[in-house]
Protein backbone atom coordinates (compact mmCIF):
# COMPACT_ATOMS: atom_id res chain seq x y z
CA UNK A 1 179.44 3.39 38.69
CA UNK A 2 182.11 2.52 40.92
CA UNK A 3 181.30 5.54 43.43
CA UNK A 4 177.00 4.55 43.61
CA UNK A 5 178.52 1.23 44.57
CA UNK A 6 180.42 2.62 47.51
CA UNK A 7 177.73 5.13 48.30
CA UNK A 8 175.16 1.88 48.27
CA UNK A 9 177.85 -0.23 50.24
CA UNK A 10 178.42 2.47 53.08
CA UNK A 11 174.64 3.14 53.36
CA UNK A 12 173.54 -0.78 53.83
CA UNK A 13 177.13 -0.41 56.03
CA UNK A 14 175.41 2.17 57.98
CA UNK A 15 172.10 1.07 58.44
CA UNK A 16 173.37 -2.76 60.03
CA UNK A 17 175.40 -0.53 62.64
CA UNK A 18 172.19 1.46 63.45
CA UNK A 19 170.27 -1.72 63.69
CA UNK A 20 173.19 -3.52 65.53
CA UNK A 21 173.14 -0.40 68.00
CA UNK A 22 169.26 -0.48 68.25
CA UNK A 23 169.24 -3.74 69.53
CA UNK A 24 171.88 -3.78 72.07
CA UNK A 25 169.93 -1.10 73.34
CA UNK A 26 166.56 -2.66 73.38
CA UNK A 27 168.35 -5.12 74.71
CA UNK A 28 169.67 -3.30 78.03
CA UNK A 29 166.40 -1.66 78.74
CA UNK A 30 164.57 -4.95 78.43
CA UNK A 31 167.45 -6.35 81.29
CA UNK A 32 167.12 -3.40 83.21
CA UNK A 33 163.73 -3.30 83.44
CA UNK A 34 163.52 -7.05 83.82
CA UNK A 35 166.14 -6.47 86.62
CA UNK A 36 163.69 -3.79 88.54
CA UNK A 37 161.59 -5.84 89.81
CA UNK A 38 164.18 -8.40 90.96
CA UNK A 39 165.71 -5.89 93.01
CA UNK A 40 162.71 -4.63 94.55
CA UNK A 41 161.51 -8.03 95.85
CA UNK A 42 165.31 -9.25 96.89
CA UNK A 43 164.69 -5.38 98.93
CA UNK A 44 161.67 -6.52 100.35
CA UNK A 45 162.62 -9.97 101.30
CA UNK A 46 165.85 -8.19 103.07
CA UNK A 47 163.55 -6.06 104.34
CA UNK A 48 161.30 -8.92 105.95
CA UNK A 49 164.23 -11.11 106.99
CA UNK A 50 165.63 -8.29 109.44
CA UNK A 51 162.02 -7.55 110.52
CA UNK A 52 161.43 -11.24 111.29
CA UNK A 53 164.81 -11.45 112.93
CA UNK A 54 164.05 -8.23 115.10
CA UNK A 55 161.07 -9.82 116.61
CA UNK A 56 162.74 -12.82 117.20
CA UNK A 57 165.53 -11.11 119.01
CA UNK A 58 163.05 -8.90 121.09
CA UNK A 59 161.23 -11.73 121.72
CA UNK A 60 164.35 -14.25 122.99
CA UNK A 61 165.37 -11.38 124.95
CA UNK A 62 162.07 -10.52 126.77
CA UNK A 63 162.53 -11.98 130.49
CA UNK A 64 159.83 -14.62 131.37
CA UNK A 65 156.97 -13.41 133.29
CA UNK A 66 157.49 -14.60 137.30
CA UNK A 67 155.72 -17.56 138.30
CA UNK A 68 152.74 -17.25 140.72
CA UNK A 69 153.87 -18.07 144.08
CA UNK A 70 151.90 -19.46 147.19
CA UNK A 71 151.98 -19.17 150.99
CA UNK A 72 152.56 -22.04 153.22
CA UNK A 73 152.70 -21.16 157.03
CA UNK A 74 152.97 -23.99 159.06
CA UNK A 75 154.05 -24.59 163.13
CA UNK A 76 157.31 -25.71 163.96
CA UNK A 77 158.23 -27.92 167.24
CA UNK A 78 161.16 -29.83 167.97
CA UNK A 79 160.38 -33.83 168.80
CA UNK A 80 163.91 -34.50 169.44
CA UNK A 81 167.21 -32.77 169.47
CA UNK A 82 171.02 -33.50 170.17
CA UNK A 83 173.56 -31.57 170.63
CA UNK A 84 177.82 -32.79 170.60
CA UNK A 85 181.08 -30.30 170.17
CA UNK A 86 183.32 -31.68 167.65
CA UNK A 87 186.06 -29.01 168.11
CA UNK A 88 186.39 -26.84 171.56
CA UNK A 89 190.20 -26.38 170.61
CA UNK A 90 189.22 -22.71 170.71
CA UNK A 91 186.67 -20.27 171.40
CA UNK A 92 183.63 -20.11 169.88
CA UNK A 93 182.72 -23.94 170.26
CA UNK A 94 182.04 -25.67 167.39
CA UNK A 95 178.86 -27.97 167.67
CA UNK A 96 177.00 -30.47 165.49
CA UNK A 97 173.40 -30.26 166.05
CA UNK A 98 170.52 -33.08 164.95
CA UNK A 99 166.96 -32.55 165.53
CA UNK A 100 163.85 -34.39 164.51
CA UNK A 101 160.66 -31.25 163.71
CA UNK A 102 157.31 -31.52 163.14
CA UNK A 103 155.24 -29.22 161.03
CA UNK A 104 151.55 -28.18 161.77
CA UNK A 105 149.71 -26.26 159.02
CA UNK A 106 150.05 -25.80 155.02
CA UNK A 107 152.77 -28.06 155.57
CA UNK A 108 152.60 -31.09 157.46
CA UNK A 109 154.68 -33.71 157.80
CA UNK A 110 158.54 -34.42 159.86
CA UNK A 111 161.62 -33.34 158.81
CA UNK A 112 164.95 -34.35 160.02
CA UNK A 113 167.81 -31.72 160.56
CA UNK A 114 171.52 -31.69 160.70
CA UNK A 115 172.90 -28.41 161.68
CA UNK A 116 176.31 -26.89 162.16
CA UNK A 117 176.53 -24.29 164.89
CA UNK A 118 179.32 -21.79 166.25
CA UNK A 119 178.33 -21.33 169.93
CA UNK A 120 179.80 -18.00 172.09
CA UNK A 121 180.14 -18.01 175.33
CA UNK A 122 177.12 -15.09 175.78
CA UNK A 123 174.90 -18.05 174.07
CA UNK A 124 174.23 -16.24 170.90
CA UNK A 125 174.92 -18.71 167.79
CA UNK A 126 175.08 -19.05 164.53
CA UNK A 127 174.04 -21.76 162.30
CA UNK A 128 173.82 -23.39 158.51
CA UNK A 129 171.61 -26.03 158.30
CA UNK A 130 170.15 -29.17 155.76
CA UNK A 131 166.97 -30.91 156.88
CA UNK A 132 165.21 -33.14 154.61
CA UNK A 133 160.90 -32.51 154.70
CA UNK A 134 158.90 -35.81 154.53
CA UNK A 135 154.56 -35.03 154.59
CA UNK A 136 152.31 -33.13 152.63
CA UNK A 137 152.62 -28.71 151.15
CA UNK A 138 149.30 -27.69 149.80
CA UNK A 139 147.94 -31.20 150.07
CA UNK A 140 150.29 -32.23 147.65
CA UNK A 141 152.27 -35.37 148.80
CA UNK A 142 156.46 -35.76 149.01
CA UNK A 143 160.01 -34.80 150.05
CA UNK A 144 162.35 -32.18 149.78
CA UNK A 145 165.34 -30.71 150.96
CA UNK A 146 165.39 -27.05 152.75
CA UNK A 147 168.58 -25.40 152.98
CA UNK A 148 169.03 -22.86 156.02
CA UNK A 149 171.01 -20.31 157.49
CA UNK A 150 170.18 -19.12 161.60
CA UNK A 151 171.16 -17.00 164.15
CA UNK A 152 170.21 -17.28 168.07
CA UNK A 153 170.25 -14.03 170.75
CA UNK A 154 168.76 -14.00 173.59
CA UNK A 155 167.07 -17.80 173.33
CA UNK A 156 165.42 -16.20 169.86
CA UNK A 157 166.11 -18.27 166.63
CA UNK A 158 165.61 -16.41 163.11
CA UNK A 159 166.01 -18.20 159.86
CA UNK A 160 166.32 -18.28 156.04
CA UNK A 161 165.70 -20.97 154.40
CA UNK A 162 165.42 -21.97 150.66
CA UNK A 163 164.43 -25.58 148.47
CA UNK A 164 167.60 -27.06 146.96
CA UNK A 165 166.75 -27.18 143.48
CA UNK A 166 165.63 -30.34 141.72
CA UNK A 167 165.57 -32.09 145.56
CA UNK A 168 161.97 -32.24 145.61
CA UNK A 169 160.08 -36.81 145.32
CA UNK A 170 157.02 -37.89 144.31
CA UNK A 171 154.20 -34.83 144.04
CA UNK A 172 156.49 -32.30 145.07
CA UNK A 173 158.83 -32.81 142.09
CA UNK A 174 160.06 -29.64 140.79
CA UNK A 175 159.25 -27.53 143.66
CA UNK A 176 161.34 -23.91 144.37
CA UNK A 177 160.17 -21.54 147.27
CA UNK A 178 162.05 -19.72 150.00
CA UNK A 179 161.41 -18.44 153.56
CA UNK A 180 161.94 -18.82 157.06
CA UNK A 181 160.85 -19.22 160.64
CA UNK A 182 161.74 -17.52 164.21
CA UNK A 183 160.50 -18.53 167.54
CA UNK A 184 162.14 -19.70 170.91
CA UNK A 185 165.35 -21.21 170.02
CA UNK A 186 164.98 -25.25 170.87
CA UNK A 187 160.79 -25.04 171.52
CA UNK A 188 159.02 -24.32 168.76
CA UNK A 189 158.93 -21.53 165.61
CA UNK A 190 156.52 -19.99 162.94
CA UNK A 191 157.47 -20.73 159.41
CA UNK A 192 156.41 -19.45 155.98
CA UNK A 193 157.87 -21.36 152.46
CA UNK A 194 156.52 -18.78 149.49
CA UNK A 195 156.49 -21.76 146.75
CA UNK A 196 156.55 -22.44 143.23
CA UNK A 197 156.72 -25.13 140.30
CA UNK A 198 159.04 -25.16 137.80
């Protein structure tokens, strides 16, 4: 009697554990399966994130395309022009130069110049230069400020010449361009601005 019980007891004993066992296992596949397609979408949205943050890189790095420019030629003639030397301590002379120019062409207008020259004795020079443009570029009506650098040989003047940056009033606001001019040094001079907009 005694040993059916146990028999009966280990049996029911046995079959709990089994059933106990079963389930933990059901159990883990249901998680791991449930897990699956967790991970594959957390994959794909890692996935996308780098993808969307490559093109924004490439894009942020990609240099902006160059603005169209536009060619203003214009003639140059000096109205009015002085010249003192504010230090002849030593050779070469230094001079201060102020001028009053017209311009004749894509741009028209007056601009007045202050220059600062180092004069040799062979009368070769070399200059830096601010002059402020009053009058019209491309029909468009304002002011700005060129910027120069010149040299002078042999009575010829050749120049650089750039717009300071944010310097430019009323319809010329936000104008950039560069350039220059050359002609007879103290007559008159061709000059070219290539210009832009910001």
């Amino acid at each position: 009697m005694v040993d059916r019980v146990l028999t009966t007891v280990t049996i029911t004993l046995a079959t709990v554990m089994l059933a106990t066992l079963g389930l933990g296992f059901s159990a883990s596949a249901e998680s791991e399966q449930n897990s699956a397609p967790r991970r594959a979408r957390a994959q794909s949205q890692g996935k996308t994130t780098m993808k969307d943050h490559s093109q924004h890189s490439v894009a942020e790095s990609a240099p902006a395309a160059p603005r169209p420019r536009t060619r203003a030629r214009a003639k140059i003639s000096v109205k009015s022009s002085e010249a003192t030397a504010y230090d002849q301590s030593q050779r070469p002379a230094l001079v201060e130069i102020t001028l009053v120019e017209t311009f004749v062409g894509d741009l028209s207008g007056e601009s007045a110049v202050h220059a600062l020259q180092v004069r040799r004795e062979d009368g070769s020079a070399s200059m830096v230069s601010m002059q402020r443009f009053s009058g019209k570029l491309g029909g468009r009506e304002g002011s700005f400020v060129l910027q120069g650098s010149e040299t002078v040989d042999k009575g010829r003047i050749h120049a650089t010449w750039f717009v300071v940056p944010r310097s430019g009033t009323g319809e010329l606001t936000g104008l950039r361009g560069e350039g220059g001019f050359e002609g007879d040094f103290g007559k008159g001079s061709d000059g070219t601005l290539d210009y832009w907009f910001e």
